[in-house]
N, C-alpha and C. Protein backbone atom coordinates (compact mmCIF):
# COMPACT_ATOMS: atom_id res chain seq x y z
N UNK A 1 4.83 0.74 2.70
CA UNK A 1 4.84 0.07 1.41
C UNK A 1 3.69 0.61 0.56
N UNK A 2 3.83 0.68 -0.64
CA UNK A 2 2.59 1.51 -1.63
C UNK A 2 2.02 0.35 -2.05
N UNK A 3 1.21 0.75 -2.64
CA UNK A 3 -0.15 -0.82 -2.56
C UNK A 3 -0.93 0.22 -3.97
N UNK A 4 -1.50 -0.19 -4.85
CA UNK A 4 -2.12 0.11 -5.89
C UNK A 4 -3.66 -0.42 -5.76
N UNK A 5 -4.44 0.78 -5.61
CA UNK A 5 -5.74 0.45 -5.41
C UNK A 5 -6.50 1.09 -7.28
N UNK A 6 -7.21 0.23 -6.79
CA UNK A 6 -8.86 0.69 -8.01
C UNK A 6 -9.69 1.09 -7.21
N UNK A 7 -10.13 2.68 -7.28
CA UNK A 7 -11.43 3.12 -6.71
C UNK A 7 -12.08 3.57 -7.65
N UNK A 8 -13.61 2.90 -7.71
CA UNK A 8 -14.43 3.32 -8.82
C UNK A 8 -16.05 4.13 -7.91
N UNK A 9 -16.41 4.81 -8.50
CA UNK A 9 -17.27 5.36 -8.12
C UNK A 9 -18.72 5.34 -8.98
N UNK A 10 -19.77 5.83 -8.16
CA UNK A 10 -21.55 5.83 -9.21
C UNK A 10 -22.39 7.05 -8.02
N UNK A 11 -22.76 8.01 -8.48
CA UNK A 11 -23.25 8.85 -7.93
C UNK A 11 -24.67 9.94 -8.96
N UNK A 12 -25.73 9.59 -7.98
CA UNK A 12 -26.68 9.93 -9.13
C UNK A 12 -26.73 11.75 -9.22
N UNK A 13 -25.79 12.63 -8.44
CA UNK A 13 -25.50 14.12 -8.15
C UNK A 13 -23.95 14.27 -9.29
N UNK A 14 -24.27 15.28 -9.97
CA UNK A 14 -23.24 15.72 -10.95
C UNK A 14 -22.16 16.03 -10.07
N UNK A 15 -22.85 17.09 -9.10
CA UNK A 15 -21.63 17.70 -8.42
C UNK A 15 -20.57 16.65 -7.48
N UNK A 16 -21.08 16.14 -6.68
CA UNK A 16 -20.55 14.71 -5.79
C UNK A 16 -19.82 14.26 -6.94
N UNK A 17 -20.06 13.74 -8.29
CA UNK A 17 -19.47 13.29 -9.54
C UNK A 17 -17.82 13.95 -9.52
N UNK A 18 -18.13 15.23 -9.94
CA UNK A 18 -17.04 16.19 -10.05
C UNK A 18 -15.80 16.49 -8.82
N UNK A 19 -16.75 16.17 -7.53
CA UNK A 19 -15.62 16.47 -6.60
C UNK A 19 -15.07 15.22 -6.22
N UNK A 20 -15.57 13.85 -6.43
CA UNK A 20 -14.78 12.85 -6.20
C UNK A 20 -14.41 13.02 -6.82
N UNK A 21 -14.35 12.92 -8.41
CA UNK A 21 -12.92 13.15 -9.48
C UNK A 21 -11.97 13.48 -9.24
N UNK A 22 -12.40 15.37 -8.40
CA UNK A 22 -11.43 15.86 -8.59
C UNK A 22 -10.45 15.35 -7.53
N UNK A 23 -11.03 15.08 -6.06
CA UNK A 23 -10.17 14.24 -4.94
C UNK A 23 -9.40 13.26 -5.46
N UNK A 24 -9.79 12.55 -6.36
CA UNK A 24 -9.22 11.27 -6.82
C UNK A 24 -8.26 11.72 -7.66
N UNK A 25 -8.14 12.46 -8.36
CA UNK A 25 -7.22 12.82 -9.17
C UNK A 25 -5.93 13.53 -8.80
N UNK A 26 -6.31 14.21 -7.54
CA UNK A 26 -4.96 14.34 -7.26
C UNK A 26 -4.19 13.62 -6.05
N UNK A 27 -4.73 12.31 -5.87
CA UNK A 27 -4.07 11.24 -5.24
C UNK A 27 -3.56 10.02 -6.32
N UNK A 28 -3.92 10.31 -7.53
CA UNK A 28 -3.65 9.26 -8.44
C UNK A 28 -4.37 9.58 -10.28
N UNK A 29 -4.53 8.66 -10.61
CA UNK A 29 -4.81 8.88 -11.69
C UNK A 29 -6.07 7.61 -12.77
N UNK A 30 -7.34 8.76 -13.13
CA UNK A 30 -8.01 8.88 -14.17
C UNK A 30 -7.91 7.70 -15.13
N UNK A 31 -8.69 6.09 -14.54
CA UNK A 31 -8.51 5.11 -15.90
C UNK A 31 -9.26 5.16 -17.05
N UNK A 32 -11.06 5.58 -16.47
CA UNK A 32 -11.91 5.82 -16.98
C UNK A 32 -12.76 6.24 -16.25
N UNK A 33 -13.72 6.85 -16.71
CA UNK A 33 -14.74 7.64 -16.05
C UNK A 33 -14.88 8.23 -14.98
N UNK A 34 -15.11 6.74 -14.25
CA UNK A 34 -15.25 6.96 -12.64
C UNK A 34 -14.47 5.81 -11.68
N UNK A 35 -13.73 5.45 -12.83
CA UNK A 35 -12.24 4.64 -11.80
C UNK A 35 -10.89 5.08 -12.00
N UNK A 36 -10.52 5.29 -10.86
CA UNK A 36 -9.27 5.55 -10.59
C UNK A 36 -7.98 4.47 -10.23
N UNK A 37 -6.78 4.87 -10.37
CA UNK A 37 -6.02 3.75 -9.95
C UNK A 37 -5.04 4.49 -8.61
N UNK A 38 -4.72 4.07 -7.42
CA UNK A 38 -3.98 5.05 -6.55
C UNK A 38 -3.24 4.43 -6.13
N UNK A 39 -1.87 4.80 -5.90
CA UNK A 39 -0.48 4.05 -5.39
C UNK A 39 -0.60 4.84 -4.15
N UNK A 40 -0.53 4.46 -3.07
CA UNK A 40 -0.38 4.88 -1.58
C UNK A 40 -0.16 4.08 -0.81
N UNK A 41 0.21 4.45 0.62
CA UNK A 41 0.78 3.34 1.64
C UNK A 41 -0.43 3.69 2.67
N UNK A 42 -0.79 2.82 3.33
CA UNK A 42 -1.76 2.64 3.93
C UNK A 42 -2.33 3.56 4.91
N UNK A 43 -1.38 4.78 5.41
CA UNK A 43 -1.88 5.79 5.76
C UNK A 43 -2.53 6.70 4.86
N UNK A 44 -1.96 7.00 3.61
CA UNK A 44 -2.36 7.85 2.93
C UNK A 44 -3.70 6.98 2.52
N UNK A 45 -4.06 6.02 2.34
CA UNK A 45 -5.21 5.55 1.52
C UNK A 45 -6.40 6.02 2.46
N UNK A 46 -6.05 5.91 3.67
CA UNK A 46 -6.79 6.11 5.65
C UNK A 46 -7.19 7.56 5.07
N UNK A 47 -6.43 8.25 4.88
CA UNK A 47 -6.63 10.10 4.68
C UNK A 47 -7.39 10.17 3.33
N UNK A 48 -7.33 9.63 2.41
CA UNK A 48 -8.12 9.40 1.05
C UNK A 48 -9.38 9.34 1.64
N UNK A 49 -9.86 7.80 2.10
CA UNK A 49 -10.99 7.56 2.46
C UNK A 49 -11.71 8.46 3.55
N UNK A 50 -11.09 8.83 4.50
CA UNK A 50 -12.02 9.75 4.92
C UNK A 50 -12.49 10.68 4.33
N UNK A 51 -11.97 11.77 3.27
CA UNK A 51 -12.03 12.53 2.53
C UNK A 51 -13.26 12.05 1.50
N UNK A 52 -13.55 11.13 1.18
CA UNK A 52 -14.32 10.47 0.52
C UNK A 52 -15.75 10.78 1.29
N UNK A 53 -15.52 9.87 2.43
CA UNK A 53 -16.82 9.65 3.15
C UNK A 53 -17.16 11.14 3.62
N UNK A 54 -16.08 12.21 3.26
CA UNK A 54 -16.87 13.29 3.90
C UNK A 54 -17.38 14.18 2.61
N UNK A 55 -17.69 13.45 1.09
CA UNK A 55 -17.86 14.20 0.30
C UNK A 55 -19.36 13.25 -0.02
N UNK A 56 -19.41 12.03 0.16
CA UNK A 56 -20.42 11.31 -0.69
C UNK A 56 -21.94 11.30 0.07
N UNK A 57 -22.77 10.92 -0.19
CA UNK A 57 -24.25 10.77 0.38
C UNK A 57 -24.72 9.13 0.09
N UNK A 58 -25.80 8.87 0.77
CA UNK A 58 -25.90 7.57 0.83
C UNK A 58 -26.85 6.75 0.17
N UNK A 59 -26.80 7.43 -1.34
CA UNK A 59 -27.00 6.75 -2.58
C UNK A 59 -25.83 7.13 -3.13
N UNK A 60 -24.75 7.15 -2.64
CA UNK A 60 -23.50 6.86 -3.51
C UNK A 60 -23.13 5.68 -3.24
N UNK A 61 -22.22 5.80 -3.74
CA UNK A 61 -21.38 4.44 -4.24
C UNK A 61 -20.36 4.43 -4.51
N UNK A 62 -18.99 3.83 -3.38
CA UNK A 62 -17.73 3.92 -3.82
C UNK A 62 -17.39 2.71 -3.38
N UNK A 63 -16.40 2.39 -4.43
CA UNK A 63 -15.39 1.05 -3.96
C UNK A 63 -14.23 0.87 -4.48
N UNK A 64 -13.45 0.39 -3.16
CA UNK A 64 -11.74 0.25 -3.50
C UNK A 64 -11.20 -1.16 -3.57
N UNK A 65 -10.40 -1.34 -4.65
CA UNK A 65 -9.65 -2.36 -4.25
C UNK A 65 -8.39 -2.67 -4.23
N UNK A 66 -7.90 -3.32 -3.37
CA UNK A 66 -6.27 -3.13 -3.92
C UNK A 66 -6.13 -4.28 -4.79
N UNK A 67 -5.28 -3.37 -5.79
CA UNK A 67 -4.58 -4.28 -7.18
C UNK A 67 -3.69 -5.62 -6.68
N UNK A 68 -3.40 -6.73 -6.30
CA UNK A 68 -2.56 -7.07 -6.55
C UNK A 68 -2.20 -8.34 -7.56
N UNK A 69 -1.62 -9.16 -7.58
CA UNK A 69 -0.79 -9.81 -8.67
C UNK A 69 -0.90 -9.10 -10.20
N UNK A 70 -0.75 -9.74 -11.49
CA UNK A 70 -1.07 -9.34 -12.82
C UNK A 70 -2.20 -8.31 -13.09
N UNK A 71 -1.03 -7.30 -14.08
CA UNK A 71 -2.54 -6.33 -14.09
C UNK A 71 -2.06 -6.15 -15.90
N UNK A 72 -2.92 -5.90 -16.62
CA UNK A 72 -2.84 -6.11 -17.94
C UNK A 72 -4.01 -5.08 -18.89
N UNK A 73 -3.35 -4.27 -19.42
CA UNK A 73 -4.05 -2.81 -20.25
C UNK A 73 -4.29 -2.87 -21.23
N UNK A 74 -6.03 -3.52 -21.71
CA UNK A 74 -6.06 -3.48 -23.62
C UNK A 74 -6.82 -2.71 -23.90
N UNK A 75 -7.01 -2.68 -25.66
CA UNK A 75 -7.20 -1.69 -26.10
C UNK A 75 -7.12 -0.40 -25.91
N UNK A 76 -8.09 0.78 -25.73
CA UNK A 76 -7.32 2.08 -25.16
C UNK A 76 -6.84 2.37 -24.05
N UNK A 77 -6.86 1.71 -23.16
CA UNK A 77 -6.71 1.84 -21.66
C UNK A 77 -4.92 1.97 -21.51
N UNK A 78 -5.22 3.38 -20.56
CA UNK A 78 -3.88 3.72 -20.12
C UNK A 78 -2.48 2.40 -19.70
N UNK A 79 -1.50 2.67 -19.81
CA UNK A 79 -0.45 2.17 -19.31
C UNK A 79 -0.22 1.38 -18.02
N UNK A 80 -0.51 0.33 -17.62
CA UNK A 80 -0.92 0.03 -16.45
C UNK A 80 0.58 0.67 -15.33
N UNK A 81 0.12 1.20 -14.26
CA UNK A 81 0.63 2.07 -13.46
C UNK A 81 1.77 0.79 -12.96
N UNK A 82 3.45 1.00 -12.19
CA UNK A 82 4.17 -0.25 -11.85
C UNK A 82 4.74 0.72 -10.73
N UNK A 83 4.99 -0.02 -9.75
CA UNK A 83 5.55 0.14 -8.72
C UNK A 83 7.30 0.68 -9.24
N UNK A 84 7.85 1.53 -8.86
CA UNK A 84 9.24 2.09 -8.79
C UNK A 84 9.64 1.19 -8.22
N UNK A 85 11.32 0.64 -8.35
CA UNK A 85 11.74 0.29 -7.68
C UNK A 85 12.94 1.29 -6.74
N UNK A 86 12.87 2.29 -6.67
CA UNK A 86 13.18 3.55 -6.27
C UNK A 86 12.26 4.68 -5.84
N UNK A 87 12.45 4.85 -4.41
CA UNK A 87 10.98 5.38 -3.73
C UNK A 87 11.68 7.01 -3.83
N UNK A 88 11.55 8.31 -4.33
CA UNK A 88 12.11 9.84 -3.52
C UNK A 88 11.31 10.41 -2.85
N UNK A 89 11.63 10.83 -2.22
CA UNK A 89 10.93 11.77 -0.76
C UNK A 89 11.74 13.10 -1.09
């Protein structure tokens, strides 16, 4: 089942900055800055996070949460992401 997480990040290294982005970005998608929103099923989130912990240092700072009930997008903020009701493989 896919589950919609918020992972936001704070890292005082540019580079650590840039490569969580870029990890994050291609598991999901860019709300602002340094939060992301990610639709995955609980293995894939398992393979995310390790990937994480093998990029950050320990004055970073990451945190996930999963989205659930009402989620609601104002002012500029992207389209809030919705579950398919049609999964393709």
């Amino acid at each position: 089942m896919l589950t919609l997480y918020v992972v936001s990040y704070d890292s005082p290294c540019p580079r650590r900055r840039r490569q969580l982005a870029a990890l994050l970005s291609r598991r999901g998608r860019r709300v602002q800055r340094s939060v992301f929103e990610l639709l995955l099923d609980a293995a894939a989130l398992a393979r995310c996070l390790r990937a994480v912990e093998r990029l950050i240092a320990p004055e970073d700072s990451v945190l996930v949460y999963a989205a659930t009930g009402s989620r609601h997008a104002l002012g500029g903020a992207p389209e809030v992401l919705r579950r398919s009701a049609v999964t393709v493989i």
